[in-house]
C-alpha atoms as a PDB file:
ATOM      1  CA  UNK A   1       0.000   0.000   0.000  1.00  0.00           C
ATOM      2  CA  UNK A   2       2.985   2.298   0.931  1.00  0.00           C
ATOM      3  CA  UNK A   3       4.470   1.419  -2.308  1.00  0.00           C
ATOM      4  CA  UNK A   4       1.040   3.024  -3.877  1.00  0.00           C
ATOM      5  CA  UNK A   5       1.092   6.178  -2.442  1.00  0.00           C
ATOM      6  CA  UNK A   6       4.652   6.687  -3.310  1.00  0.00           C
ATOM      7  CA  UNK A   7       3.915   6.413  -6.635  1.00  0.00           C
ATOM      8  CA  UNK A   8       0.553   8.719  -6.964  1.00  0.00           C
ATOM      9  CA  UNK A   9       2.662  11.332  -5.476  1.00  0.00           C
ATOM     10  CA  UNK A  10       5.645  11.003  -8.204  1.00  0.00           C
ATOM     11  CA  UNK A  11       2.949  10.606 -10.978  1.00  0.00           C
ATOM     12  CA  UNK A  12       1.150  13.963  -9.652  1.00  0.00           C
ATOM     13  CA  UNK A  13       5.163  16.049  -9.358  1.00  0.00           C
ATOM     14  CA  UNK A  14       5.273  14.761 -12.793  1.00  0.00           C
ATOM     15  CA  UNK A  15       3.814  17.513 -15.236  1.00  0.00           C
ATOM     16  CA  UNK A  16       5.397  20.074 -12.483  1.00  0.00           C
ATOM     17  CA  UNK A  17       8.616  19.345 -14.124  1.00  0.00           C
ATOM     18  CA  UNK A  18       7.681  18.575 -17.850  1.00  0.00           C
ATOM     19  CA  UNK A  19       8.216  21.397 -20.844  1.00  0.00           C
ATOM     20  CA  UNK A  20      12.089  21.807 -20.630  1.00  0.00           C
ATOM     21  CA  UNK A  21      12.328  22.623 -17.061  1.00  0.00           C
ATOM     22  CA  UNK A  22       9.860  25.206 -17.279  1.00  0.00           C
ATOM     23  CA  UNK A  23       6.415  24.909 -14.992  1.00  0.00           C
ATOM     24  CA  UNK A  24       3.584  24.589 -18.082  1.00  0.00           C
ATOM     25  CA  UNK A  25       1.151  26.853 -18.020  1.00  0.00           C
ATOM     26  CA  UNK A  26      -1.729  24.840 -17.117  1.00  0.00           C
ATOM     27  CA  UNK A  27       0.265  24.179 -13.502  1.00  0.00           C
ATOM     28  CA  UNK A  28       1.134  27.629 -13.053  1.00  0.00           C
ATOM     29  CA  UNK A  29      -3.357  28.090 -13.635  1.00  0.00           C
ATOM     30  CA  UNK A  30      -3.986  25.537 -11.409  1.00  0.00           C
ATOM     31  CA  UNK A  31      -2.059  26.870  -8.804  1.00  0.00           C
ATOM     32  CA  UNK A  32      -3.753  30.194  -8.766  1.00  0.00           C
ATOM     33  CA  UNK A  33      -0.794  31.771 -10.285  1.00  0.00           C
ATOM     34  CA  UNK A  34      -2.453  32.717 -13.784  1.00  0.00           C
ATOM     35  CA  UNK A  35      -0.728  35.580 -14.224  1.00  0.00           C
ATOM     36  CA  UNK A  36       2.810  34.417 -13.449  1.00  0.00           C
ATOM     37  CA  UNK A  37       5.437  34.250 -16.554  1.00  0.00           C
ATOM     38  CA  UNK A  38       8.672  32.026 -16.472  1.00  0.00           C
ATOM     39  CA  UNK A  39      11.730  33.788 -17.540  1.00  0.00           C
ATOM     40  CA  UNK A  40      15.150  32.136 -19.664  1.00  0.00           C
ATOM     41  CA  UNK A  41      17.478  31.193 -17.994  1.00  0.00           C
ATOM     42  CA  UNK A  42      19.557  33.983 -19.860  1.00  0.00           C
ATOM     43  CA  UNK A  43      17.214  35.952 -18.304  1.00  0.00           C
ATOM     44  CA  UNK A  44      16.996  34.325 -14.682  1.00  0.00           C
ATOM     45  CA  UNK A  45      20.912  34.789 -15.094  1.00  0.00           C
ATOM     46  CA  UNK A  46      20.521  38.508 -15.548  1.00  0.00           C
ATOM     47  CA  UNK A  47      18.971  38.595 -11.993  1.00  0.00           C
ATOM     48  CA  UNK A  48      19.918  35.754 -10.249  1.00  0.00           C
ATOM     49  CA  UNK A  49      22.533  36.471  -6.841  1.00  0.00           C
ATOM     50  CA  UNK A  50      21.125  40.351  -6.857  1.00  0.00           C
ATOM     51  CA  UNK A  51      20.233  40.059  -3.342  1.00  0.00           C
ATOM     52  CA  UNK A  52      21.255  39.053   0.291  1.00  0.00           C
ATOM     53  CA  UNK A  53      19.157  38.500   3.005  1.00  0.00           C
ATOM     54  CA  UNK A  54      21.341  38.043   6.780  1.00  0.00           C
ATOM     55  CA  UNK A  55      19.736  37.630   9.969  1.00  0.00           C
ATOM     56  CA  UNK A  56      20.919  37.110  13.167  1.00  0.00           C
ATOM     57  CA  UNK A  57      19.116  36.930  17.129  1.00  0.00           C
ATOM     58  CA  UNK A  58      19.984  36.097  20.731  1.00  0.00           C
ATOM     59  CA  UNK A  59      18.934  35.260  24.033  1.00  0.00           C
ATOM     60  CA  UNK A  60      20.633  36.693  27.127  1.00  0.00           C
ATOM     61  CA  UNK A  61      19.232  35.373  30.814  1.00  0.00           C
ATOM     62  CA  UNK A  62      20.493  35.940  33.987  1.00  0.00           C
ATOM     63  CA  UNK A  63      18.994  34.511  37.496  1.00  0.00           C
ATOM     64  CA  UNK A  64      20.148  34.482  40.912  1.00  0.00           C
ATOM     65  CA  UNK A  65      18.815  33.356  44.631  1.00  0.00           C
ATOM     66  CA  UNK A  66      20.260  34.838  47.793  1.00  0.00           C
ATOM     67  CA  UNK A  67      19.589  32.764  50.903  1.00  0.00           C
ATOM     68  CA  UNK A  68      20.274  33.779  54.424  1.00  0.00           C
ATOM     69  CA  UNK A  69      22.943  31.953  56.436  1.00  0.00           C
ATOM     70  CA  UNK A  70      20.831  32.213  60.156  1.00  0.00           C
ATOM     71  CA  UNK A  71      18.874  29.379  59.164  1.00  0.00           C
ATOM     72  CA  UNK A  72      15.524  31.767  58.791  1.00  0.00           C
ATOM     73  CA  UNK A  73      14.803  30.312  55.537  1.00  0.00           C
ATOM     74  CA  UNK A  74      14.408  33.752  53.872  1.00  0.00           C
ATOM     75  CA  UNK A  75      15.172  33.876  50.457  1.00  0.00           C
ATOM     76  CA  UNK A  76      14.696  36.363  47.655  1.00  0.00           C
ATOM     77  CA  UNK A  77      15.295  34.728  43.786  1.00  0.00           C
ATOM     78  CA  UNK A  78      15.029  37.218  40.757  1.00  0.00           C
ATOM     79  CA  UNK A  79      15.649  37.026  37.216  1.00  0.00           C
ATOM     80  CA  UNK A  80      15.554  38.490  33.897  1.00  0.00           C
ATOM     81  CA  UNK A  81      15.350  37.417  29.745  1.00  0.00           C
ATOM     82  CA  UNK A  82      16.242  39.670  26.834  1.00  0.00           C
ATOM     83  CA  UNK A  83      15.907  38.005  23.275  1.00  0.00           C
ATOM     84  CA  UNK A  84      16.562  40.375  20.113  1.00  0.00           C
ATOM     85  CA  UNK A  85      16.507  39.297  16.445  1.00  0.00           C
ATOM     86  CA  UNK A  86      17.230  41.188  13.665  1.00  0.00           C
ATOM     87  CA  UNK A  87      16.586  40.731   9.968  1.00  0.00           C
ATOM     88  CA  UNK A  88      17.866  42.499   7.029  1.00  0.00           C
ATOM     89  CA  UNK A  89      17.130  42.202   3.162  1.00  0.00           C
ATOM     90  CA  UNK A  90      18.064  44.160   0.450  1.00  0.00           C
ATOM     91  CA  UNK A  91      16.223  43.422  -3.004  1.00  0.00           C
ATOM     92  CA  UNK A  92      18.362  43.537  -5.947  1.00  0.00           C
ATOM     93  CA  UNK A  93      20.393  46.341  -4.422  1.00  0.00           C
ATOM     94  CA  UNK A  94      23.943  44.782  -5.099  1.00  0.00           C
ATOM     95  CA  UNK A  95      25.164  45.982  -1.737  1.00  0.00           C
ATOM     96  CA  UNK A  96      25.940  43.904   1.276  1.00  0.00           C
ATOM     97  CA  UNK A  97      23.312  43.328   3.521  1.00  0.00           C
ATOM     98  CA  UNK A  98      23.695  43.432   7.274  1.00  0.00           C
ATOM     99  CA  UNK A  99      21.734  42.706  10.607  1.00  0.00           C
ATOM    100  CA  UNK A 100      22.727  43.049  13.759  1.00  0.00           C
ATOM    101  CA  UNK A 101      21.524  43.063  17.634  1.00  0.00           C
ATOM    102  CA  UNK A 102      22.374  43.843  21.122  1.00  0.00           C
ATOM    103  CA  UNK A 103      20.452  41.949  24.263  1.00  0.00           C
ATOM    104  CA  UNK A 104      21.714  42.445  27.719  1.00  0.00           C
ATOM    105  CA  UNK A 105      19.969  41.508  31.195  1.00  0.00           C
ATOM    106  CA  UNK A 106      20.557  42.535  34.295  1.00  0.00           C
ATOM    107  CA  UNK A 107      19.570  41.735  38.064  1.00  0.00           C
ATOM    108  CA  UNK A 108      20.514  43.343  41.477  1.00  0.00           C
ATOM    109  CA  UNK A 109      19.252  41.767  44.733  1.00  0.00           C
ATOM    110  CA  UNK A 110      19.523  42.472  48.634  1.00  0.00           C
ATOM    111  CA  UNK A 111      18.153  40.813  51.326  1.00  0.00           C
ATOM    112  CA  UNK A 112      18.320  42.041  55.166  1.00  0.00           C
ATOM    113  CA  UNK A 113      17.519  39.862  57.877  1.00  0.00           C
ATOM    114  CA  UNK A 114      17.130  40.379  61.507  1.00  0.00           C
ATOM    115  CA  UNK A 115      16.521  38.275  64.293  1.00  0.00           C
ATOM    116  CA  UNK A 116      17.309  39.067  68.101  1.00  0.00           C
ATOM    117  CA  UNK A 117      20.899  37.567  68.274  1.00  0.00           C
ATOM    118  CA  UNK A 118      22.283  38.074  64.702  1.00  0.00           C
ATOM    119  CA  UNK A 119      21.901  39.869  61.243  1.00  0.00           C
ATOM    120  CA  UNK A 120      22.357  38.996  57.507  1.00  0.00           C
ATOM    121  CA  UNK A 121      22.394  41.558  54.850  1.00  0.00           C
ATOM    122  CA  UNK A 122      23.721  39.827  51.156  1.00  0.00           C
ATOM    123  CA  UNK A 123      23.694  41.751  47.816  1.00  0.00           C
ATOM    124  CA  UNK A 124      23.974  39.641  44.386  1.00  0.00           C
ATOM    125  CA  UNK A 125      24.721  41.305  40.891  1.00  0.00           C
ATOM    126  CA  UNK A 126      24.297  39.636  37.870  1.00  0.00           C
ATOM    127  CA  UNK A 127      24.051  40.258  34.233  1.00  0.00           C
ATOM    128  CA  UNK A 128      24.401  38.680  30.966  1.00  0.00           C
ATOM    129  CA  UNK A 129      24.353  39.456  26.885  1.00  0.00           C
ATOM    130  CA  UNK A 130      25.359  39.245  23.824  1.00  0.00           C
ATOM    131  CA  UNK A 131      26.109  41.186  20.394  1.00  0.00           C
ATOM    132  CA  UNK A 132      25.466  39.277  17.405  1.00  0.00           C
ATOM    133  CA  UNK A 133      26.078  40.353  13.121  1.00  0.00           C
ATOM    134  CA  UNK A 134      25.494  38.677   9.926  1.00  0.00           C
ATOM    135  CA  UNK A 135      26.051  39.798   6.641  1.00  0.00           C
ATOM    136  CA  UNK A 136      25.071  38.366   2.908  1.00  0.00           C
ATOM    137  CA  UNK A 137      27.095  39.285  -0.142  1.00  0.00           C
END
């Protein structure tokens, strides 16, 4: 039965690639694209490689817990996600085209605790990112 399907779906891709390597007509209808003309390839040559597309993203994160040491159990936990993308495309300009991002995250936490023979006060700093670039020629 496998054996079946596999050949339907060649026997349907067939007229797709009939006519020279050009998509007939008829497909091109069927498709919805009616008003769609195939080029040479002396002319697809003429415009082919005219355009870059580069695009680049990241994902910076950064978490922290501070616990106290007098056995309270107080905690305090924080954190903090950046992503960035970027996406560039130039359309037949001939020039190079470039994307590029920044992301950066940052935290900051304190906690003070007090009980009647001792004290805890902690600080924690964190932070994280990135830089990214792509270019197309």
């Amino acid at each position: 039965m496998r054996y079946a399907f596999a050949l339907v779906a060649v026997l349907m891709a067939a007229p797709v690639f009939a006519g020279e390597g050009h998509v007939p007509q008829s497909t091109l209808d069927a498709i919805g694209l009616a008003g769609m003309e195939t080029l040479s390839d002396a002319e697809g040559m003429q415009v082919r490689g005219l355009s870059g597309n580069a695009h680049t993203q990241g994902l910076s994160l950064v978490s922290g817990l501070l616990i106290d040491s007098l056995g309270t159990k107080s905690y305090v936990f924080g954190s903090d996600t950046n992503y960035a993308h970027a996406t560039a495309e130039n359309a037949g300009l001939q020039v190079v085209t470039q994307a590029s991002h920044e992301q950066g995250s940052g935290i900051a936490l304190s906690l003070d605790v007090m009980t009647l023979t001792s004290q805890f006060s902690g600080m924690l700093l964190g932070g994280a990112g990135g830089y990214g670039f792509a270019a197309s020629q």
